[in-house]
C-alpha atoms as a PDB file:
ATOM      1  CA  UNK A   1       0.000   0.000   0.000  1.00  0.00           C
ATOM      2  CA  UNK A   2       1.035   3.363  -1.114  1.00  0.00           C
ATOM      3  CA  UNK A   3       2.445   5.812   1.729  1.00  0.00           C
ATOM      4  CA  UNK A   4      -0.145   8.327   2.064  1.00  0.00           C
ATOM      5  CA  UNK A   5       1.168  12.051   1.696  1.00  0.00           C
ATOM      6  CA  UNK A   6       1.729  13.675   5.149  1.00  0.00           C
ATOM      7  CA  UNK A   7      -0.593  16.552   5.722  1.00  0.00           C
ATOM      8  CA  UNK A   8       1.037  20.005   5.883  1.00  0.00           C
ATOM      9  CA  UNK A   9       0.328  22.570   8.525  1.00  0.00           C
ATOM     10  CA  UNK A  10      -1.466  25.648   7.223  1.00  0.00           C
ATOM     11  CA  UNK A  11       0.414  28.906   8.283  1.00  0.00           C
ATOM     12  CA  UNK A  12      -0.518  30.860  11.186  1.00  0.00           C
ATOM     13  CA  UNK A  13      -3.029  33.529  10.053  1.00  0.00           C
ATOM     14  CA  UNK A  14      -2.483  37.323  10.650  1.00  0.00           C
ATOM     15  CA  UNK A  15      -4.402  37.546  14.457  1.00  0.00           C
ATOM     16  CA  UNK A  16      -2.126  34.363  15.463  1.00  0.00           C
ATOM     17  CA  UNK A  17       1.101  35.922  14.553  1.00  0.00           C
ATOM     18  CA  UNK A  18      -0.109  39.545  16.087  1.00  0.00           C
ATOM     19  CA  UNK A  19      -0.727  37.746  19.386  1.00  0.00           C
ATOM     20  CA  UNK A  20       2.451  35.800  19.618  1.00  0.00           C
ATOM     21  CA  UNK A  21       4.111  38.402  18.631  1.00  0.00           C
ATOM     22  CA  UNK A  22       2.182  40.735  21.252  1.00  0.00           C
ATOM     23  CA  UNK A  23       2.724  38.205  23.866  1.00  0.00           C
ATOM     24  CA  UNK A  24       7.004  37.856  23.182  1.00  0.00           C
ATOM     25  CA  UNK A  25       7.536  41.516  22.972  1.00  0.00           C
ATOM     26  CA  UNK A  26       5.755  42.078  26.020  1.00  0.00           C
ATOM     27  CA  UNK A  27       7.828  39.315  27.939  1.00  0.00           C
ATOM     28  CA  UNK A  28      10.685  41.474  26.310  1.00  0.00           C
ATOM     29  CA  UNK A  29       9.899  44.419  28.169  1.00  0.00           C
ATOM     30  CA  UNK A  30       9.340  42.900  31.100  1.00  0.00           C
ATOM     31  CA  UNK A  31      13.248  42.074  30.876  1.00  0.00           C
ATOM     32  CA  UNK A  32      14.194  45.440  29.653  1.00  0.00           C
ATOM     33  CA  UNK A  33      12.301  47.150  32.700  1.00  0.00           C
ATOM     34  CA  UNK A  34      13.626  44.631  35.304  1.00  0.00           C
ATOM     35  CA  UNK A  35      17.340  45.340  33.588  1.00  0.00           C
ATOM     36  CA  UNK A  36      16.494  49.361  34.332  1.00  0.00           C
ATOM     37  CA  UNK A  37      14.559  48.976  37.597  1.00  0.00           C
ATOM     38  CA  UNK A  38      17.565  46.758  39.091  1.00  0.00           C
ATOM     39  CA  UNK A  39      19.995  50.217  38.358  1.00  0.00           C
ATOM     40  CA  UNK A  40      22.965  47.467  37.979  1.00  0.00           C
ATOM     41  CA  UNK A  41      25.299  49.000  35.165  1.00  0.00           C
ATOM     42  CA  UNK A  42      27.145  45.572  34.948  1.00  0.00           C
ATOM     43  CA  UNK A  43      23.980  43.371  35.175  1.00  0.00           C
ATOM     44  CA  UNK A  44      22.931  45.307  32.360  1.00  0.00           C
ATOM     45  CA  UNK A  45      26.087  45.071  30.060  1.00  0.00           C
ATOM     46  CA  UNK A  46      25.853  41.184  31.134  1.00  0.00           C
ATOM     47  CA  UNK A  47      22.435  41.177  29.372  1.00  0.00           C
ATOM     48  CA  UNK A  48      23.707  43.488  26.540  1.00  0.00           C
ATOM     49  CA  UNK A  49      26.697  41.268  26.004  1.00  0.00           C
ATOM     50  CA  UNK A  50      24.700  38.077  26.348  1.00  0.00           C
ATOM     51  CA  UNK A  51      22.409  38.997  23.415  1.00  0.00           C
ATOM     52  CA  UNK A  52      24.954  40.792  21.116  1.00  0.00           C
ATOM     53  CA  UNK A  53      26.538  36.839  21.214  1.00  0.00           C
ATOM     54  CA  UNK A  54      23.402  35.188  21.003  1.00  0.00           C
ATOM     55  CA  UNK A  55      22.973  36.865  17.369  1.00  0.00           C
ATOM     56  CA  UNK A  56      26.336  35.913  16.279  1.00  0.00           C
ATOM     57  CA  UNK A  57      25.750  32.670  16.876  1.00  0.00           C
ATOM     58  CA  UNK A  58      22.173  32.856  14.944  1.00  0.00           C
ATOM     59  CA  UNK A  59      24.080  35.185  11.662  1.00  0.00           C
ATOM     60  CA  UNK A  60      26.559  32.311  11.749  1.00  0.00           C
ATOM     61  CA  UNK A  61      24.090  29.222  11.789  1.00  0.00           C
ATOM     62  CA  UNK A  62      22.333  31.364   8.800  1.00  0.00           C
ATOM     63  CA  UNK A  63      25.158  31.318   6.106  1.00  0.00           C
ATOM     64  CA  UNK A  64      24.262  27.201   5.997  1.00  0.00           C
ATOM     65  CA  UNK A  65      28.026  25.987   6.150  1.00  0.00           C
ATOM     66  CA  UNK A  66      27.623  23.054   8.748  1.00  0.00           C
ATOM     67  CA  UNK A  67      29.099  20.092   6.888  1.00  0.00           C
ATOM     68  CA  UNK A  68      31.703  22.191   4.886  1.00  0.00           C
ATOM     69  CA  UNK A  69      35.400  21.734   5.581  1.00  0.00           C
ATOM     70  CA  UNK A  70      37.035  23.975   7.796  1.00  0.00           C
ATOM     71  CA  UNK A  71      33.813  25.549   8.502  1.00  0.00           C
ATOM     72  CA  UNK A  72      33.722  24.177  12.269  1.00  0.00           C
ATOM     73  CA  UNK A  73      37.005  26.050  12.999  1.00  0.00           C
ATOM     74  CA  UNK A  74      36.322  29.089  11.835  1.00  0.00           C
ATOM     75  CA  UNK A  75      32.714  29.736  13.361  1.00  0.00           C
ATOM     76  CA  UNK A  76      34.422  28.722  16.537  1.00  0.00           C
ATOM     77  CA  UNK A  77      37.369  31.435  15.860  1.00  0.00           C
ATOM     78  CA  UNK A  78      34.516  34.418  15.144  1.00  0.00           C
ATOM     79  CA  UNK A  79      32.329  33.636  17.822  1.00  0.00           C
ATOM     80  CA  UNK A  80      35.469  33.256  20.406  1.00  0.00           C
ATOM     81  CA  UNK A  81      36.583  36.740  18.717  1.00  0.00           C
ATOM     82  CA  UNK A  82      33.529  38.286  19.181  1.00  0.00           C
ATOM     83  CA  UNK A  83      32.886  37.009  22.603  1.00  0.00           C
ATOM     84  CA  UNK A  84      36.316  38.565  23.933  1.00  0.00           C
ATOM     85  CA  UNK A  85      35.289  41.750  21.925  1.00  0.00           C
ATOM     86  CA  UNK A  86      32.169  42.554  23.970  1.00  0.00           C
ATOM     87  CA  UNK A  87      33.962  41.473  27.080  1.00  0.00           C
ATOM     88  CA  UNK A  88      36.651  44.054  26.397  1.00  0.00           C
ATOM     89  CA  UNK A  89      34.122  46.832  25.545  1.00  0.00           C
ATOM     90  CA  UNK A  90      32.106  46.269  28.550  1.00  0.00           C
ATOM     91  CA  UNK A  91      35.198  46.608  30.842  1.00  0.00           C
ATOM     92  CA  UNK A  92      36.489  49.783  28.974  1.00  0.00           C
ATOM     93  CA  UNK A  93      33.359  51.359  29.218  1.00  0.00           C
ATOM     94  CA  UNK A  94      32.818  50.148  32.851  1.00  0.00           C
ATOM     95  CA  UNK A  95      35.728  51.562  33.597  1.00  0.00           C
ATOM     96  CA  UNK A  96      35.955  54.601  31.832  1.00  0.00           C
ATOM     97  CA  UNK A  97      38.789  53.261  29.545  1.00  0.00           C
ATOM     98  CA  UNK A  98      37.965  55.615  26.418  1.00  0.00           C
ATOM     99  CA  UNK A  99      41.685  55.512  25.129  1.00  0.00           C
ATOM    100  CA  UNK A 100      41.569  51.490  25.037  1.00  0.00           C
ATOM    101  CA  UNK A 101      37.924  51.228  23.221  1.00  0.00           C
ATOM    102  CA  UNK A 102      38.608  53.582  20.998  1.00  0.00           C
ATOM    103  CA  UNK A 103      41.266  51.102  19.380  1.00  0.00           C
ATOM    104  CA  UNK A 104      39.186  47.968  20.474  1.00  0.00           C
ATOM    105  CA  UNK A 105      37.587  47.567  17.336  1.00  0.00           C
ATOM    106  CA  UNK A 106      40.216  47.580  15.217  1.00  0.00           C
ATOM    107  CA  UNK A 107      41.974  45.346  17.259  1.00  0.00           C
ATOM    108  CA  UNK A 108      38.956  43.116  17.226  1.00  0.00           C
ATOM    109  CA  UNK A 109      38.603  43.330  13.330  1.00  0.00           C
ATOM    110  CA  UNK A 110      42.063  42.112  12.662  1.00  0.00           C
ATOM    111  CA  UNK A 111      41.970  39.614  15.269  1.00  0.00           C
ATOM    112  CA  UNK A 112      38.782  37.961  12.999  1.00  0.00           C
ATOM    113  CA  UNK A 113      40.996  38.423   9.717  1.00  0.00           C
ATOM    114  CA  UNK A 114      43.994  37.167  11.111  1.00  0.00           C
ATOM    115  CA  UNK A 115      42.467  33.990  13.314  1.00  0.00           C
ATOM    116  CA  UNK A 116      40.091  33.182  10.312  1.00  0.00           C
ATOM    117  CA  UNK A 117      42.794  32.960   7.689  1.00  0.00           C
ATOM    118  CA  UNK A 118      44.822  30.680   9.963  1.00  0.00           C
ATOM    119  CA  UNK A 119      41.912  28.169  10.597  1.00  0.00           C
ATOM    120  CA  UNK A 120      41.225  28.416   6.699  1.00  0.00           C
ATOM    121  CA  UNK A 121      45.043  27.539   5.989  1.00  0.00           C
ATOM    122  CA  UNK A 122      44.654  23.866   7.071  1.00  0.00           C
ATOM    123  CA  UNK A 123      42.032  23.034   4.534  1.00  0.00           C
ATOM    124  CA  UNK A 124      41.923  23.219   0.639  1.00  0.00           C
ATOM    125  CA  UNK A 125      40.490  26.175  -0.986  1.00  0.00           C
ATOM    126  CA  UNK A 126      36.718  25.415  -2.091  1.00  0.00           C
ATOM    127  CA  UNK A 127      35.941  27.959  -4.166  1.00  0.00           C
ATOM    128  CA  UNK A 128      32.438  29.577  -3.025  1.00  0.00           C
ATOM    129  CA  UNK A 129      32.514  27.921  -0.119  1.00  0.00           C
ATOM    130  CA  UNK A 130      35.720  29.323   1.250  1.00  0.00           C
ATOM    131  CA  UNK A 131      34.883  32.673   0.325  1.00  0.00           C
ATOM    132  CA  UNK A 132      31.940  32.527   2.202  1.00  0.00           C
ATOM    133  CA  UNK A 133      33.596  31.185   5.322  1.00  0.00           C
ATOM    134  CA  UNK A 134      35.935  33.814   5.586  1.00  0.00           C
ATOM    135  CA  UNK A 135      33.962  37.231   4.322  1.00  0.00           C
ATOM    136  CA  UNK A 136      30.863  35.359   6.714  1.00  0.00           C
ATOM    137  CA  UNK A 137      33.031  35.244   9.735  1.00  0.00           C
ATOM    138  CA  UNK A 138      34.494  39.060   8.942  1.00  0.00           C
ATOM    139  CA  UNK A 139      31.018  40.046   8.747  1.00  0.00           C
ATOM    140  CA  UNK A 140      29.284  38.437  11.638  1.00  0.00           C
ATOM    141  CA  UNK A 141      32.176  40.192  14.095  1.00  0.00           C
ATOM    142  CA  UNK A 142      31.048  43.802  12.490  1.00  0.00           C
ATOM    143  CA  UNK A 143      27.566  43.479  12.089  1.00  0.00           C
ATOM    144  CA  UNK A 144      26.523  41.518  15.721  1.00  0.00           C
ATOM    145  CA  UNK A 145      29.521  42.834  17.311  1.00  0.00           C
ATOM    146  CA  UNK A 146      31.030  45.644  17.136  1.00  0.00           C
ATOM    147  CA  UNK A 147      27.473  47.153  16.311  1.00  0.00           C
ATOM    148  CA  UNK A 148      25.936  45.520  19.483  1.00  0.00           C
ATOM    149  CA  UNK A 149      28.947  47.268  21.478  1.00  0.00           C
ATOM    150  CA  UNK A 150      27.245  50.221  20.680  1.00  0.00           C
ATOM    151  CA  UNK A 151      24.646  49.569  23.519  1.00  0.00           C
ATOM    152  CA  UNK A 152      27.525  49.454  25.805  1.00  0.00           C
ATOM    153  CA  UNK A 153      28.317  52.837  25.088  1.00  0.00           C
ATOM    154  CA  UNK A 154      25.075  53.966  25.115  1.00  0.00           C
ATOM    155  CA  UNK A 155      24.730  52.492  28.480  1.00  0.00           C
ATOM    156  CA  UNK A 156      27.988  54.526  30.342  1.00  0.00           C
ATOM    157  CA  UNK A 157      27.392  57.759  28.006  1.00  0.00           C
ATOM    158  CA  UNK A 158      26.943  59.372  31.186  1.00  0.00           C
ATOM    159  CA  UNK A 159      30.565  58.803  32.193  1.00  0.00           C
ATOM    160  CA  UNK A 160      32.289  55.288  34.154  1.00  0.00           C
ATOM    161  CA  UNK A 161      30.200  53.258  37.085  1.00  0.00           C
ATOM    162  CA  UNK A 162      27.854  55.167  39.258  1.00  0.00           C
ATOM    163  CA  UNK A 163      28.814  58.421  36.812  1.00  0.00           C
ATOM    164  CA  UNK A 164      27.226  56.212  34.093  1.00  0.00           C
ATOM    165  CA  UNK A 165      23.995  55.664  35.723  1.00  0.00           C
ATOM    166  CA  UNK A 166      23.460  59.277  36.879  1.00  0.00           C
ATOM    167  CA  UNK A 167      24.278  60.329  33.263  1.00  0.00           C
ATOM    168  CA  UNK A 168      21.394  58.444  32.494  1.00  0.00           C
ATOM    169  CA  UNK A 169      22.899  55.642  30.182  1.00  0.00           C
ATOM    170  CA  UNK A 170      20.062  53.536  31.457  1.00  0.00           C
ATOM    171  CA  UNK A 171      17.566  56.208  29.925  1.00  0.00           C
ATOM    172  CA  UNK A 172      19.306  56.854  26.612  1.00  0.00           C
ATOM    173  CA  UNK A 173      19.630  52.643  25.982  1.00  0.00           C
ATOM    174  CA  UNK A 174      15.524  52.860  27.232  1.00  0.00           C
ATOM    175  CA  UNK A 175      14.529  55.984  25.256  1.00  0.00           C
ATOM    176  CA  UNK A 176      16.504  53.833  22.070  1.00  0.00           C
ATOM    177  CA  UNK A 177      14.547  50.983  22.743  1.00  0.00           C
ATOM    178  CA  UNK A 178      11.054  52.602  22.639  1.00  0.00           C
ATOM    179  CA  UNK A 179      11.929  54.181  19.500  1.00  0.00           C
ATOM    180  CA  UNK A 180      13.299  51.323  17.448  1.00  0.00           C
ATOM    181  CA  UNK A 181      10.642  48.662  18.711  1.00  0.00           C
ATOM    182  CA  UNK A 182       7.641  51.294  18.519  1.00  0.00           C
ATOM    183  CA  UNK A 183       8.961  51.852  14.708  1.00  0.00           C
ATOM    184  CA  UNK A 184       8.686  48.474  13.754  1.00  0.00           C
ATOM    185  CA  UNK A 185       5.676  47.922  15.668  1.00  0.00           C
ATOM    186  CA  UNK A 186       3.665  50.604  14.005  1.00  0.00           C
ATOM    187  CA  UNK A 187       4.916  49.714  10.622  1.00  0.00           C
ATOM    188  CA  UNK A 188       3.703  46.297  11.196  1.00  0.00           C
ATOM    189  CA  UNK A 189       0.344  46.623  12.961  1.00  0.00           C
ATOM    190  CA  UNK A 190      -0.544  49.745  10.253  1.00  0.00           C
ATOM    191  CA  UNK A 191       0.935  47.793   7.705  1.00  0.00           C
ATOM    192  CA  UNK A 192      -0.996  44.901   8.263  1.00  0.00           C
ATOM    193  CA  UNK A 193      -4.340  46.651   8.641  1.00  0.00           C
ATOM    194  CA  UNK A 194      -4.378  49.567   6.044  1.00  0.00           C
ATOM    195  CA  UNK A 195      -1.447  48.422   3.508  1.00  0.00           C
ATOM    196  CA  UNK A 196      -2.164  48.577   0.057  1.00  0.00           C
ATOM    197  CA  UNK A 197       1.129  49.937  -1.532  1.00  0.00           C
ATOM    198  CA  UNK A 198       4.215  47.675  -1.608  1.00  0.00           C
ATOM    199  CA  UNK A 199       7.882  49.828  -0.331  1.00  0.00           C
ATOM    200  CA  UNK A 200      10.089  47.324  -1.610  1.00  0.00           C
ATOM    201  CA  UNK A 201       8.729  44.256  -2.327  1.00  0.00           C
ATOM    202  CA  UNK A 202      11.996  42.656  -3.818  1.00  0.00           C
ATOM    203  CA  UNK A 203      13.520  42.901  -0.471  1.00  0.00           C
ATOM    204  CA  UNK A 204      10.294  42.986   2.424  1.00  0.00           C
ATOM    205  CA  UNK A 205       7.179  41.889   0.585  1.00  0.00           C
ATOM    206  CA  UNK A 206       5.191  42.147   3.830  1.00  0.00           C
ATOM    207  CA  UNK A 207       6.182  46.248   3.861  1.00  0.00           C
ATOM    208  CA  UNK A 208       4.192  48.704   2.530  1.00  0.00           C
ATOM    209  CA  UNK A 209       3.954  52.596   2.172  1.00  0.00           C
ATOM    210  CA  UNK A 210       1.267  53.004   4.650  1.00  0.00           C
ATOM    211  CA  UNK A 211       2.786  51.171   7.306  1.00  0.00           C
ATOM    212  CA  UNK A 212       6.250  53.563   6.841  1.00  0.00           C
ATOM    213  CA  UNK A 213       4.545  57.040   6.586  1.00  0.00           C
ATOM    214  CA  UNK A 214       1.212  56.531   8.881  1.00  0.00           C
ATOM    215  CA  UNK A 215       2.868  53.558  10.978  1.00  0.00           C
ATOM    216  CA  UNK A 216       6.746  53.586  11.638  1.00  0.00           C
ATOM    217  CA  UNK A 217       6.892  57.381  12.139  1.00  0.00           C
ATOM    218  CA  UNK A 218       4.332  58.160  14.076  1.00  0.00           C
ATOM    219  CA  UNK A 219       4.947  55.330  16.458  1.00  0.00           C
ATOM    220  CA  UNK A 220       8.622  56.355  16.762  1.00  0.00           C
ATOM    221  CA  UNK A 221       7.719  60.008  17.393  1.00  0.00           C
ATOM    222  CA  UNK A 222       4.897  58.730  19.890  1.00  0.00           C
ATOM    223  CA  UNK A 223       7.046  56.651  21.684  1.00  0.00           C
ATOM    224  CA  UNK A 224       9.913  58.803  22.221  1.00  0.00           C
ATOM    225  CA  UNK A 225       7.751  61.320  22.836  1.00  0.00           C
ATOM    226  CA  UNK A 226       5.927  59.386  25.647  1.00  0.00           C
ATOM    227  CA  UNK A 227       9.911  57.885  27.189  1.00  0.00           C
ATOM    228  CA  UNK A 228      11.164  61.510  27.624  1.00  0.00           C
ATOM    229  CA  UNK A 229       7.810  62.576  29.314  1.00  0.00           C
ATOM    230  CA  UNK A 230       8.450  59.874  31.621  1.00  0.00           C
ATOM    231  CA  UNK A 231      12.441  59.239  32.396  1.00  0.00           C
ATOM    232  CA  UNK A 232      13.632  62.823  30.378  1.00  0.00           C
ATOM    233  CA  UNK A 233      15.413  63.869  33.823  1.00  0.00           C
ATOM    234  CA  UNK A 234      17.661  61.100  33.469  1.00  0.00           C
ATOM    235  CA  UNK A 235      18.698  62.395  29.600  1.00  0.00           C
ATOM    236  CA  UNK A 236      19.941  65.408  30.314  1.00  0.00           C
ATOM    237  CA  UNK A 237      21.424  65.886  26.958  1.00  0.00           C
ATOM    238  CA  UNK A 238      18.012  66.058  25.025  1.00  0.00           C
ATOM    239  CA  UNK A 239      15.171  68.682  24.813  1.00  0.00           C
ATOM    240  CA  UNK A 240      11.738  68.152  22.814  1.00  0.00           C
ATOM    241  CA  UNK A 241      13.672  69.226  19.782  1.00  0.00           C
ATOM    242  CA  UNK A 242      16.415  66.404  19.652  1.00  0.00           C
ATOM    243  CA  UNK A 243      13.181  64.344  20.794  1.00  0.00           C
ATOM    244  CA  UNK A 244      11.366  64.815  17.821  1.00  0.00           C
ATOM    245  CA  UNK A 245      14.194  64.628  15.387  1.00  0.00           C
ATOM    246  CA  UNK A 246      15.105  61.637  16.926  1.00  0.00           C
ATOM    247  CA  UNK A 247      12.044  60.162  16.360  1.00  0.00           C
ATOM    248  CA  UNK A 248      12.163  60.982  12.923  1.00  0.00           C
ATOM    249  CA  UNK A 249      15.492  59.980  12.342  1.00  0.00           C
ATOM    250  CA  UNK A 250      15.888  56.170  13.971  1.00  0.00           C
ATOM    251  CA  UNK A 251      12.498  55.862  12.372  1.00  0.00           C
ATOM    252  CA  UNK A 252      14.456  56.260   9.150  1.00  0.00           C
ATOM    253  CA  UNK A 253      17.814  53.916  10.543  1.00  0.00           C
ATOM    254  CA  UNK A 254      15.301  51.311  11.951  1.00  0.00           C
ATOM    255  CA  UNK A 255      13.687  50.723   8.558  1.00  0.00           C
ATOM    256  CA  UNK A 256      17.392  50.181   6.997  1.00  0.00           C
ATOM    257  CA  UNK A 257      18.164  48.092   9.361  1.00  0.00           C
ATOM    258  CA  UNK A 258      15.314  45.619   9.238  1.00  0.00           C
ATOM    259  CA  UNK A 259      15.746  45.640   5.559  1.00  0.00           C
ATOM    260  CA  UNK A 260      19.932  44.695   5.920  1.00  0.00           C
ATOM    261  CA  UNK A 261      18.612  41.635   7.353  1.00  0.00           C
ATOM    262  CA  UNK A 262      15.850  40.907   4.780  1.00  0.00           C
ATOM    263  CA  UNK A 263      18.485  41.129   2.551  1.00  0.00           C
ATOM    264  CA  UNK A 264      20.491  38.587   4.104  1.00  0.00           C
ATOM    265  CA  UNK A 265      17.985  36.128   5.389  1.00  0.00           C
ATOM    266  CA  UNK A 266      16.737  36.941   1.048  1.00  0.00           C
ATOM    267  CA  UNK A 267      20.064  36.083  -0.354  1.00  0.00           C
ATOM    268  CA  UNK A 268      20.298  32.834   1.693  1.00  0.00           C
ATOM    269  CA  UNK A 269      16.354  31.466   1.470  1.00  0.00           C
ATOM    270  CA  UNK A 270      15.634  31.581   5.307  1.00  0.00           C
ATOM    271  CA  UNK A 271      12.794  33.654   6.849  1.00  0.00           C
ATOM    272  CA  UNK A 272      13.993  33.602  10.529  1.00  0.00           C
ATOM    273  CA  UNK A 273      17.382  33.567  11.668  1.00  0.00           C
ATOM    274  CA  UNK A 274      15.900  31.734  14.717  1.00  0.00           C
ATOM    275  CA  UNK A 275      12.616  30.186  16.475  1.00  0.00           C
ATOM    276  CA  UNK A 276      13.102  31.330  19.990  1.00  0.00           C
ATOM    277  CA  UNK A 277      10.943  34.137  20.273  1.00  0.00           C
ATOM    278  CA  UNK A 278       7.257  33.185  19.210  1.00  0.00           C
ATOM    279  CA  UNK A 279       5.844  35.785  16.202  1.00  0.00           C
ATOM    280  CA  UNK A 280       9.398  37.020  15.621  1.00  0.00           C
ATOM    281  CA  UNK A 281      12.013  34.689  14.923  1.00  0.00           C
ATOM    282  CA  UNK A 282      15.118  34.699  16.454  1.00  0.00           C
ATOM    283  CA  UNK A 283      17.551  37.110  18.815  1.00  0.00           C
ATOM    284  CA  UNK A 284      18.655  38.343  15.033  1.00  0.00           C
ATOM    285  CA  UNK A 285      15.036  39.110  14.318  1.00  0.00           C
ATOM    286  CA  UNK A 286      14.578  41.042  16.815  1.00  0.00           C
ATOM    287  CA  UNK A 287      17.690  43.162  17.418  1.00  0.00           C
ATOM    288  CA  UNK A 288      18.343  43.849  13.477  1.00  0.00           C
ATOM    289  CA  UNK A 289      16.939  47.209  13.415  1.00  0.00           C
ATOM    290  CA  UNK A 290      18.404  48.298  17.011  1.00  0.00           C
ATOM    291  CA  UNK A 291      22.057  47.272  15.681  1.00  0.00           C
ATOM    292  CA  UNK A 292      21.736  50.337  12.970  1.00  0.00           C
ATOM    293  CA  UNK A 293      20.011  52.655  14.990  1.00  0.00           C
ATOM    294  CA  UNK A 294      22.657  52.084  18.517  1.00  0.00           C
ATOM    295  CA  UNK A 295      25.610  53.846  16.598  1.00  0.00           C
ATOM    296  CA  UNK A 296      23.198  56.973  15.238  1.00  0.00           C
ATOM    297  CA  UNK A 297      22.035  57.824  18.415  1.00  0.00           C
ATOM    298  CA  UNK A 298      25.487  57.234  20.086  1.00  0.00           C
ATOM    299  CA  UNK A 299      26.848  59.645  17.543  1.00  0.00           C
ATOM    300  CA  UNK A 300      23.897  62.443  17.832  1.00  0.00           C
ATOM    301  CA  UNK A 301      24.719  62.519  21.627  1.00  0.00           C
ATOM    302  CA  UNK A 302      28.167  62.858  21.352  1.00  0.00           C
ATOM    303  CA  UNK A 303      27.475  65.453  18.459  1.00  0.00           C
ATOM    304  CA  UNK A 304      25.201  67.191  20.858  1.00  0.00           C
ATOM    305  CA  UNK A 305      27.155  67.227  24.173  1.00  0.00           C
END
């Protein structure tokens, strides 16, 4: 007898997704407030750290190399190299050590180039396959790295230890949060209700015009908006103005950064980097658009100050 064809499981529909989706970013928050409301600088770089790693280790289980020669070396090399990196940042910036992270990253960027070459030597050259190993492991350091360290200094951009908190680096990592998520959220939820008009569908079918201009902006204005009403003592080095511009602007950088991975996760036929949050993927999914929009605002407060 003939084996009968195993039944495939229809896709969640729209209201399934929105709730698991609800229900993981609200757990998320719960962490992020519980981070703030403990007021421990290296609790908090522990959890910054933690996560920054957790995406390497999704971008490098994305590139689909398990089984090819060599391969087992050198994802051990970048993640080891990228581990040590955020361990290094957190200390300088825990202790004040501007001198020493400001050469940190190039340090860390030829370690990855140097290390990955070596592991590579031992094994013959494979044509694609090679090149992807070692431009794959250069790019995971850089892009869940040395971007992700940019939370770190966020977090002491008040100044070292107990300067760091009552600079408000707690507030300025919160008030990026809110902005970036609320972004996203709004260009989904409007997106998925009112969207008629694809933005670029070659990249982010599931995008659309609406969701950008009525949904992404407006949320990220909102939401900033609504984090300086409530914490703005503790960022002393905005005023409604940079609020608003803000807004406007990570808006912009979260976008771009949600896309970079659609672009990846395009070019190598996955649609999550991971399945451990419910409605959103993986640690990649999630922190994609934050890992563009860390440096701006990093950048526009040391501009402004």
């Amino acid at each position: 007898m003939a084996d009968l064809p195993q039944a495939t499981q229809p896709p969640p529909g729209r209201g399934s997704t929105f709730l698991r989706r609800a229900a993981s970013t609200v757990s998320l928050w719960v962490l992020v407030a519980a981070a703030v409301a403990m007021g421990s600088p290296v609790l908090f770089s522990v959890l910054i750290v933690a996560v920054g790693l957790l995406a390497c280790f999704e971008f490098l289980g994305l590139l689909g190399l398990e089984g090819t020669r060599g391969w087992r070396g050198v994802r051990s090399v970048s993640f080891a190299v990228a581990a040590l990196y955020l361990a290094a940042a957190a200390y300088c910036c825990h202790a004040g050590a501007s001198p020493e992270l400001g050469w940190l990253d190039s340090a860390g960027i030829a370690a990855v180039v140097v290390f990955t070459t070596l592991a590579l030597l031992f094994h013959p050259v494979d044509g694609e396959d090679t090149k992807n190993m070692f431009f794959g492991s250069v790019f995971s350091f850089v892009y869940t790295g040395v971007l992700t360290s940019f939370l770190l200094r966020l977090l002491y951009v008040g100044g070292p230890v107990a300067g760091g908190a009552a600079g408000g680096g707690y507030y300025y990592v919160l008030f990026l949060l809110v902005v970036t998520k609320f972004a996203d959220m709004g260009a989904y939820i409007v997106g998925t209700a009112i969207g008629k008009h694809k933005f670029i569908p070659h990249i982010s079918p599931g995008k659309t015009w609406e969701g950008i201009v009525f949904g992404c902006f407006p949320f990220a204005v909102g939401g900033g908006a609504a984090a300086f009403a409530l914490f703005g003592s503790g960022m002393p080095l905005l005023t409604w103005g940079h609020v608003i511009a803000l807004g406007f602007l990570l808006a912009a950088v979260a976008v771009v950064g949600d896309l970079a991975e659609s672009v990846l996760k395009r070019c190598l036929a996955r649609k999550d980097s991971g399945a451990v949050l419910p409605g959103i993927g993986g640690v990649l999914d999630l922190l994609d658009s934050v890992l563009f929009t860390a440096p701006v605002l990093f950048f526009y407060l040391l501009t402004i100050a």
